[in-house]
PDB file of N, CA and C in Angstrom:
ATOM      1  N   UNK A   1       4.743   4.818  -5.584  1.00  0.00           N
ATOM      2  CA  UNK A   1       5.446   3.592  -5.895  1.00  0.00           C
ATOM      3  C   UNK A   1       4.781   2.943  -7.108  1.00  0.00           C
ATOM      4  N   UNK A   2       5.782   2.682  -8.165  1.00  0.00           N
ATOM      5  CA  UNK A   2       4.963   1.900  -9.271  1.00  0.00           C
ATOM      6  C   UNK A   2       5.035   0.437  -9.272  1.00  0.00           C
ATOM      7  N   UNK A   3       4.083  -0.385  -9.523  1.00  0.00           N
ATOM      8  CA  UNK A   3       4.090  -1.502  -9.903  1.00  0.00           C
ATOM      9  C   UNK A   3       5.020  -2.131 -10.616  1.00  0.00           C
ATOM     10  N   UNK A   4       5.647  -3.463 -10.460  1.00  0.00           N
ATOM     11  CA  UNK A   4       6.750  -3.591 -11.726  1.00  0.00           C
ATOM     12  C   UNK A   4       5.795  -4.644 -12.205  1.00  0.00           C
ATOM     13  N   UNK A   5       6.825  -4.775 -13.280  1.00  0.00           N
ATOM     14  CA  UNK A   5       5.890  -5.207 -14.467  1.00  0.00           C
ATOM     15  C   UNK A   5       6.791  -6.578 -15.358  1.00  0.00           C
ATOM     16  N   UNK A   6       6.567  -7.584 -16.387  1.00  0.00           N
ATOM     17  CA  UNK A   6       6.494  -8.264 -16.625  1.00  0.00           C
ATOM     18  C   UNK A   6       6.998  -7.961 -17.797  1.00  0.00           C
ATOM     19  N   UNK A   7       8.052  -8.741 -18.718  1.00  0.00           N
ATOM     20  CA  UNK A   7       8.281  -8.905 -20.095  1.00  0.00           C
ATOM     21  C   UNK A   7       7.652  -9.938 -20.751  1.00  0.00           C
ATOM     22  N   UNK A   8       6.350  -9.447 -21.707  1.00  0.00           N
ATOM     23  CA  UNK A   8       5.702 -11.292 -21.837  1.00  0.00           C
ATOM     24  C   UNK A   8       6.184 -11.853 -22.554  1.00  0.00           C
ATOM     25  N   UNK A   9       7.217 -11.397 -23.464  1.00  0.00           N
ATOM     26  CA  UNK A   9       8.162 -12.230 -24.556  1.00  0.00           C
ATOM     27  C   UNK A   9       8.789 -13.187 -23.641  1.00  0.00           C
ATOM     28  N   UNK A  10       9.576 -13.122 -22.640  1.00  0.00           N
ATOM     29  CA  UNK A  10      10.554 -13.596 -21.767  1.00  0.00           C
ATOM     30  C   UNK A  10       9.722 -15.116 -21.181  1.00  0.00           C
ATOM     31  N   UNK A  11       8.296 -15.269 -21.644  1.00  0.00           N
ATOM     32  CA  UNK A  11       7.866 -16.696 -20.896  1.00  0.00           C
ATOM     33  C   UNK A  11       6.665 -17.114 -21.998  1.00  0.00           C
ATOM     34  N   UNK A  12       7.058 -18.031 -22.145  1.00  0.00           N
ATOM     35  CA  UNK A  12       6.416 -19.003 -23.477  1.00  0.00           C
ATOM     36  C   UNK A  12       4.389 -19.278 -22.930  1.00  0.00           C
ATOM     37  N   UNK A  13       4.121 -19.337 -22.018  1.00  0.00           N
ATOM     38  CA  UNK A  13       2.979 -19.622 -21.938  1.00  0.00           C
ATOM     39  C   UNK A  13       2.274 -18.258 -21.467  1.00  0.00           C
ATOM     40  N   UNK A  14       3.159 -17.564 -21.021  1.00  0.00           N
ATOM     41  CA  UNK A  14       2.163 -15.891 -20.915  1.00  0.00           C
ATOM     42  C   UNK A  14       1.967 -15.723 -21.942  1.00  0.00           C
ATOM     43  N   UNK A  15       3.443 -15.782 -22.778  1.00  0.00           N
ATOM     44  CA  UNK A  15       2.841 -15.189 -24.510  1.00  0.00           C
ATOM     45  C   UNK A  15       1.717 -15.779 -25.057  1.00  0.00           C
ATOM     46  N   UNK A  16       1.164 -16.939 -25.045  1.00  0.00           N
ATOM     47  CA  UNK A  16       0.248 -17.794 -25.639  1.00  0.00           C
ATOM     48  C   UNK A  16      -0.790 -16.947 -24.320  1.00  0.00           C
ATOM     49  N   UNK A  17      -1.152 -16.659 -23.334  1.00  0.00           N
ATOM     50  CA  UNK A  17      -2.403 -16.142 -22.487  1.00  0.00           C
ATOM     51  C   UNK A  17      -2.312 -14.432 -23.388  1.00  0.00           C
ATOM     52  N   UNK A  18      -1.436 -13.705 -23.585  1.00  0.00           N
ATOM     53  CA  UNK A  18      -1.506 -12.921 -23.617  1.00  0.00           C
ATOM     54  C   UNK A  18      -1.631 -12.121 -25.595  1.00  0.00           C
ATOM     55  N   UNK A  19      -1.728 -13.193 -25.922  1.00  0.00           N
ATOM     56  CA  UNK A  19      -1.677 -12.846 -27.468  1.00  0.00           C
ATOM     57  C   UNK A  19      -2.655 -11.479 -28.449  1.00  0.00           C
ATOM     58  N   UNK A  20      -3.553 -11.731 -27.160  1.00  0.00           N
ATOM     59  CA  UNK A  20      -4.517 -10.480 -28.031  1.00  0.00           C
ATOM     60  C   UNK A  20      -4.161  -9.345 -27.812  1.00  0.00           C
ATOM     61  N   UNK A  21      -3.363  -8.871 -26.603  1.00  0.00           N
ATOM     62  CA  UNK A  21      -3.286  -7.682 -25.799  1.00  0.00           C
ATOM     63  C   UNK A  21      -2.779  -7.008 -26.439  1.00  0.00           C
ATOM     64  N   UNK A  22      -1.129  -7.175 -27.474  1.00  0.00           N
ATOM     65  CA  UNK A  22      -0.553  -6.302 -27.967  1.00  0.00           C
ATOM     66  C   UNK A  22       0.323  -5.345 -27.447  1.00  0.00           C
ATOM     67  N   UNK A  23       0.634  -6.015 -26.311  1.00  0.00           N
ATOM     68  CA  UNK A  23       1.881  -5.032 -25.553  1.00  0.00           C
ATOM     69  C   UNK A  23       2.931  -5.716 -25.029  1.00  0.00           C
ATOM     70  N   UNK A  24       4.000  -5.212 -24.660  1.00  0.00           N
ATOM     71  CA  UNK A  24       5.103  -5.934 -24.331  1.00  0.00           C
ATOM     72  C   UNK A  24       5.338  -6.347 -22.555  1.00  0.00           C
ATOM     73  N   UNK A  25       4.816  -5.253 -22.226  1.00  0.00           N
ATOM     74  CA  UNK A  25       4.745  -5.503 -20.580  1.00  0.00           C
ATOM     75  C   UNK A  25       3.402  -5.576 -19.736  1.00  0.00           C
ATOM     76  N   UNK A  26       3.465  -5.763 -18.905  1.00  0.00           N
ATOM     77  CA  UNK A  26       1.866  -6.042 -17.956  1.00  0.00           C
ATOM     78  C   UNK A  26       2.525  -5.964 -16.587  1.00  0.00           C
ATOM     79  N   UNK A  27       1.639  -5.131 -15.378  1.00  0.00           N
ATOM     80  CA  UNK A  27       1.993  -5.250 -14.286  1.00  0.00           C
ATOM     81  C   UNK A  27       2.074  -6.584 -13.829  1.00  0.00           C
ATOM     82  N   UNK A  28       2.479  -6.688 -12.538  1.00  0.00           N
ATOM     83  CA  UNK A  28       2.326  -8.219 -12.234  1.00  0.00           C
ATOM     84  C   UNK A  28       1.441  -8.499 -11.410  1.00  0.00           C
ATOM     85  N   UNK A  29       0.336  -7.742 -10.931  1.00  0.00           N
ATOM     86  CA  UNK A  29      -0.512  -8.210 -10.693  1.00  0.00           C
ATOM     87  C   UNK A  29      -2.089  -8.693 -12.132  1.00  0.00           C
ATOM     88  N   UNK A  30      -1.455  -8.013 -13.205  1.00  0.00           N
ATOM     89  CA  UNK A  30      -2.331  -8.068 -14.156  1.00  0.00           C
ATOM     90  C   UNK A  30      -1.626  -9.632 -14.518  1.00  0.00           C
ATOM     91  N   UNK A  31      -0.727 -10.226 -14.697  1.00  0.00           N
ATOM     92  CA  UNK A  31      -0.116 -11.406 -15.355  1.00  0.00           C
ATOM     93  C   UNK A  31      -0.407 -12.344 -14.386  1.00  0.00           C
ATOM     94  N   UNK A  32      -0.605 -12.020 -12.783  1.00  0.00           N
ATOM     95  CA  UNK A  32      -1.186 -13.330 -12.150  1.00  0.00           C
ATOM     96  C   UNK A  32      -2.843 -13.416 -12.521  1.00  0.00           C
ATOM     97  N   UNK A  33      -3.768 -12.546 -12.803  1.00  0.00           N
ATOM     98  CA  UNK A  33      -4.636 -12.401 -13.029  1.00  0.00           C
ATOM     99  C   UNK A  33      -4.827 -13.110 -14.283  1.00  0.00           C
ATOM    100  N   UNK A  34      -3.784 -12.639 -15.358  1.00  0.00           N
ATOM    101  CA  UNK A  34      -4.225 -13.878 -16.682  1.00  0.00           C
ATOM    102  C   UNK A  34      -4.079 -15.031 -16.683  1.00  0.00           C
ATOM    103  N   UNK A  35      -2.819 -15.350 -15.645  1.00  0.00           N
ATOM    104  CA  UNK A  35      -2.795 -16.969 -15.711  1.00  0.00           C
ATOM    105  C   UNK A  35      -3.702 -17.843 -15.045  1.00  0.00           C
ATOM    106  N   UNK A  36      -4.888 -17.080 -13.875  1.00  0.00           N
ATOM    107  CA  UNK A  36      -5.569 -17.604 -13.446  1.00  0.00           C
ATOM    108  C   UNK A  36      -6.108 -17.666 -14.617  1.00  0.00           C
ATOM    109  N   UNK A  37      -7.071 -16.943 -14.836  1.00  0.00           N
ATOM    110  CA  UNK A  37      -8.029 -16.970 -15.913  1.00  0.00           C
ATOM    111  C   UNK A  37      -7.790 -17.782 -16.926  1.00  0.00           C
ATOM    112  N   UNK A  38      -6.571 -18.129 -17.589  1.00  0.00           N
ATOM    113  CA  UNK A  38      -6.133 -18.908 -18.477  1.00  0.00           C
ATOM    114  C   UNK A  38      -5.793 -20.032 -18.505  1.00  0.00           C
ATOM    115  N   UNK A  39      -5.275 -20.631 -16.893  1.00  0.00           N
ATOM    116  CA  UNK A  39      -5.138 -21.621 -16.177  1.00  0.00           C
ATOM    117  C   UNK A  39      -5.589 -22.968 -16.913  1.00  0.00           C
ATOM    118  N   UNK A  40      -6.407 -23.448 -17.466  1.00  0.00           N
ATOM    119  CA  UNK A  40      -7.137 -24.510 -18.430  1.00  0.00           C
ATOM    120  C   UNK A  40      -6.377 -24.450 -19.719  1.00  0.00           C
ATOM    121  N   UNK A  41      -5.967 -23.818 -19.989  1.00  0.00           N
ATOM    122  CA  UNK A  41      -5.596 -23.428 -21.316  1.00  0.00           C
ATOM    123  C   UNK A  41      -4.094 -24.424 -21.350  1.00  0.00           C
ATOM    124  N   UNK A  42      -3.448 -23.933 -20.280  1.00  0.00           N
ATOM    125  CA  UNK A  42      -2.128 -24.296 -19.920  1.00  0.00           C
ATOM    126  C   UNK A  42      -1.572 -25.621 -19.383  1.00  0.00           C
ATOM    127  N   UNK A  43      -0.602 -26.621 -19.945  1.00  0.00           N
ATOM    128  CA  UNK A  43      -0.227 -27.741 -19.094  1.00  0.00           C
ATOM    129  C   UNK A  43       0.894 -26.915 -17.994  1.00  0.00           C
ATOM    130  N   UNK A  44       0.565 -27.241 -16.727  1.00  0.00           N
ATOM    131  CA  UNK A  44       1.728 -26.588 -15.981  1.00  0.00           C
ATOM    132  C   UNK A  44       2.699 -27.673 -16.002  1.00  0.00           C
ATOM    133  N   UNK A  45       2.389 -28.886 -16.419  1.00  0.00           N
ATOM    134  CA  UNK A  45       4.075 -29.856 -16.455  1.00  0.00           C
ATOM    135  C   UNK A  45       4.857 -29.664 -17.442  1.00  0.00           C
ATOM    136  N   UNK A  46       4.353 -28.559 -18.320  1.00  0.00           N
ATOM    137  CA  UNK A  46       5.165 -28.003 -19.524  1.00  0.00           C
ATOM    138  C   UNK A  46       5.894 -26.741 -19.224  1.00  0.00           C
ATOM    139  N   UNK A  47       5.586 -26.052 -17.952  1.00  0.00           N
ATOM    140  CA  UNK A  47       6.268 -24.455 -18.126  1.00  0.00           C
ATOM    141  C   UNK A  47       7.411 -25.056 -17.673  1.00  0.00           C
ATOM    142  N   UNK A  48       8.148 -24.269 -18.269  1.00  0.00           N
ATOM    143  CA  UNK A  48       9.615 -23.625 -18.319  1.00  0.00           C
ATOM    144  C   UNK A  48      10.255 -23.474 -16.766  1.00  0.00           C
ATOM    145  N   UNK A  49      11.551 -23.606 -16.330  1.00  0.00           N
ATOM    146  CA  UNK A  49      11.226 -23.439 -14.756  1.00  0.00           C
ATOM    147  C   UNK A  49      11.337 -21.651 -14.170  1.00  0.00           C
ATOM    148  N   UNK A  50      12.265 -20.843 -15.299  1.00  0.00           N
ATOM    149  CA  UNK A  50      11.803 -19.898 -15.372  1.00  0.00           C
ATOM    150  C   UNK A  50       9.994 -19.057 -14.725  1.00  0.00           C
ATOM    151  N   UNK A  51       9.499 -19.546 -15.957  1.00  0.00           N
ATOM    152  CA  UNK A  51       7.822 -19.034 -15.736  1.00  0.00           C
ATOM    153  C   UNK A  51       7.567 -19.753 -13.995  1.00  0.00           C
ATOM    154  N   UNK A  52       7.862 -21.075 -14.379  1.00  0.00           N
ATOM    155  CA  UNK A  52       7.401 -21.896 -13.129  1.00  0.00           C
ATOM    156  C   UNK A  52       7.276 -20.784 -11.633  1.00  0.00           C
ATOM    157  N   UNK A  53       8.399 -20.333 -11.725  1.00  0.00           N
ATOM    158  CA  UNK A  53       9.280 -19.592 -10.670  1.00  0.00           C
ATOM    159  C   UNK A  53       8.895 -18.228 -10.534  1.00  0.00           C
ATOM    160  N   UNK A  54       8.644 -17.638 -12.085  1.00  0.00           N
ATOM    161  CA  UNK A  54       7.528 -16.231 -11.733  1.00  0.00           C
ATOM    162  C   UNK A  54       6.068 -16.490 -11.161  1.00  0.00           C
ATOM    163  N   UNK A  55       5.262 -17.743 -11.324  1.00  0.00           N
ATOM    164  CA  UNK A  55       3.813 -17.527 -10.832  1.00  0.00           C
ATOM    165  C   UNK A  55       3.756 -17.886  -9.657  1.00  0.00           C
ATOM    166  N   UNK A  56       5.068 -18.847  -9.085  1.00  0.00           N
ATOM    167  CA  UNK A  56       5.114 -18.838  -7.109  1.00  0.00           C
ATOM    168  C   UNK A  56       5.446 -17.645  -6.707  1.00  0.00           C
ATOM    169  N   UNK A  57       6.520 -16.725  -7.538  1.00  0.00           N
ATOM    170  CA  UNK A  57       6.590 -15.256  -6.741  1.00  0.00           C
ATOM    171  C   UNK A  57       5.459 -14.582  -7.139  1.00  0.00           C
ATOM    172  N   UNK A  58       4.390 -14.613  -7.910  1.00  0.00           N
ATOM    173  CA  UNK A  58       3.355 -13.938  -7.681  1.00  0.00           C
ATOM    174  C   UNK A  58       2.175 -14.353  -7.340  1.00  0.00           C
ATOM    175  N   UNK A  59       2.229 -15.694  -6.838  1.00  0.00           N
ATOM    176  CA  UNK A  59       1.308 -16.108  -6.166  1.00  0.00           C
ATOM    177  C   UNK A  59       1.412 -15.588  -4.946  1.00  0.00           C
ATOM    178  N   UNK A  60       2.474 -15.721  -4.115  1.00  0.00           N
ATOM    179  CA  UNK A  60       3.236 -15.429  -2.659  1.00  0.00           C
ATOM    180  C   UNK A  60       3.056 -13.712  -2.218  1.00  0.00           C
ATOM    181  N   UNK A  61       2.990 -12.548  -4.044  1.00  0.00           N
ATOM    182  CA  UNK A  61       3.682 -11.426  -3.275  1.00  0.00           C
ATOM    183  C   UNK A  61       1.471 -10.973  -3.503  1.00  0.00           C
ATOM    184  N   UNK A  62       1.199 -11.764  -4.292  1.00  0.00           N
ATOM    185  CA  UNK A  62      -0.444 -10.999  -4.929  1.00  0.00           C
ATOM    186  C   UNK A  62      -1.523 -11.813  -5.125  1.00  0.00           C
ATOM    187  N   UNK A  63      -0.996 -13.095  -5.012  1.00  0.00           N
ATOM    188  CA  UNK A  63      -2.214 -14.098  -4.206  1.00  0.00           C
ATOM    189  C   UNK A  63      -2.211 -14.359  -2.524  1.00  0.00           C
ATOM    190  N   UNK A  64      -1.497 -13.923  -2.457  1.00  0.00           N
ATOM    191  CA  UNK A  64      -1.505 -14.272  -0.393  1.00  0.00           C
ATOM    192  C   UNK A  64      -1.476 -15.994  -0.476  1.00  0.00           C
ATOM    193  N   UNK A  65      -0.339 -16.613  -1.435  1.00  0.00           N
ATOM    194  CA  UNK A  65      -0.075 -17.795  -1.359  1.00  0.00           C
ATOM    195  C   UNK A  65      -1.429 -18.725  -2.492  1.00  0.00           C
ATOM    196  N   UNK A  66      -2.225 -18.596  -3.006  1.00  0.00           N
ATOM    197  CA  UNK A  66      -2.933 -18.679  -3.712  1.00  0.00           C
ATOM    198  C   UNK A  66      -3.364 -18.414  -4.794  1.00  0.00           C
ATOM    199  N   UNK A  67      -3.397 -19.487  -6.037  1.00  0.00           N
ATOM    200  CA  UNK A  67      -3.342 -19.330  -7.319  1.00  0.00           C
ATOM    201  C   UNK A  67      -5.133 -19.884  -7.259  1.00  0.00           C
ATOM    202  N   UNK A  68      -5.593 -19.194  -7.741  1.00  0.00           N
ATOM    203  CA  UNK A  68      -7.260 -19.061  -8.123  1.00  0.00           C
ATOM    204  C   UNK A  68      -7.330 -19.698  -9.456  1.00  0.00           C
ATOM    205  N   UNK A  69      -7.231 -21.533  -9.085  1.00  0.00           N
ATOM    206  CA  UNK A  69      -7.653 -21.640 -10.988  1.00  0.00           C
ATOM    207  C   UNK A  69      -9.054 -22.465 -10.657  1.00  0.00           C
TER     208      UNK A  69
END
């Protein structure tokens, strides 16, 4: 079973976490992993409701309900 994966064009503040990487997709457990890490970086009263809506489904399916900032 493969991992699915993430378009980082498709969300305005991954693109800004993800700028050095140079690729177009990221599993989604690698994209909850950057937004923790990046978490400071980010106003969350600014995301999009889009994004908003991808980091509760991957908080829920790969944090066990928990965002680590």
């Amino acid at each position: 079973m493969t991992t699915p994966t993430v378009e980082i064009a498709r969300f305005p503040a991954l693109r800004l976490l993800a700028w050095q990487l140079h690729q177009e997709r990221m599993s989604e457990p690698d994209v909850l992993a950057l937004y923790e890490r990046g978490w400071r970086q980010l106003d969350p009263d600014r995301l999009d409701p889009d994004e908003r809506a991808l980091i509760e489904r991957l908080v829920r399916t790969y944090g066990h309900g928990v965002l680590n900032v």
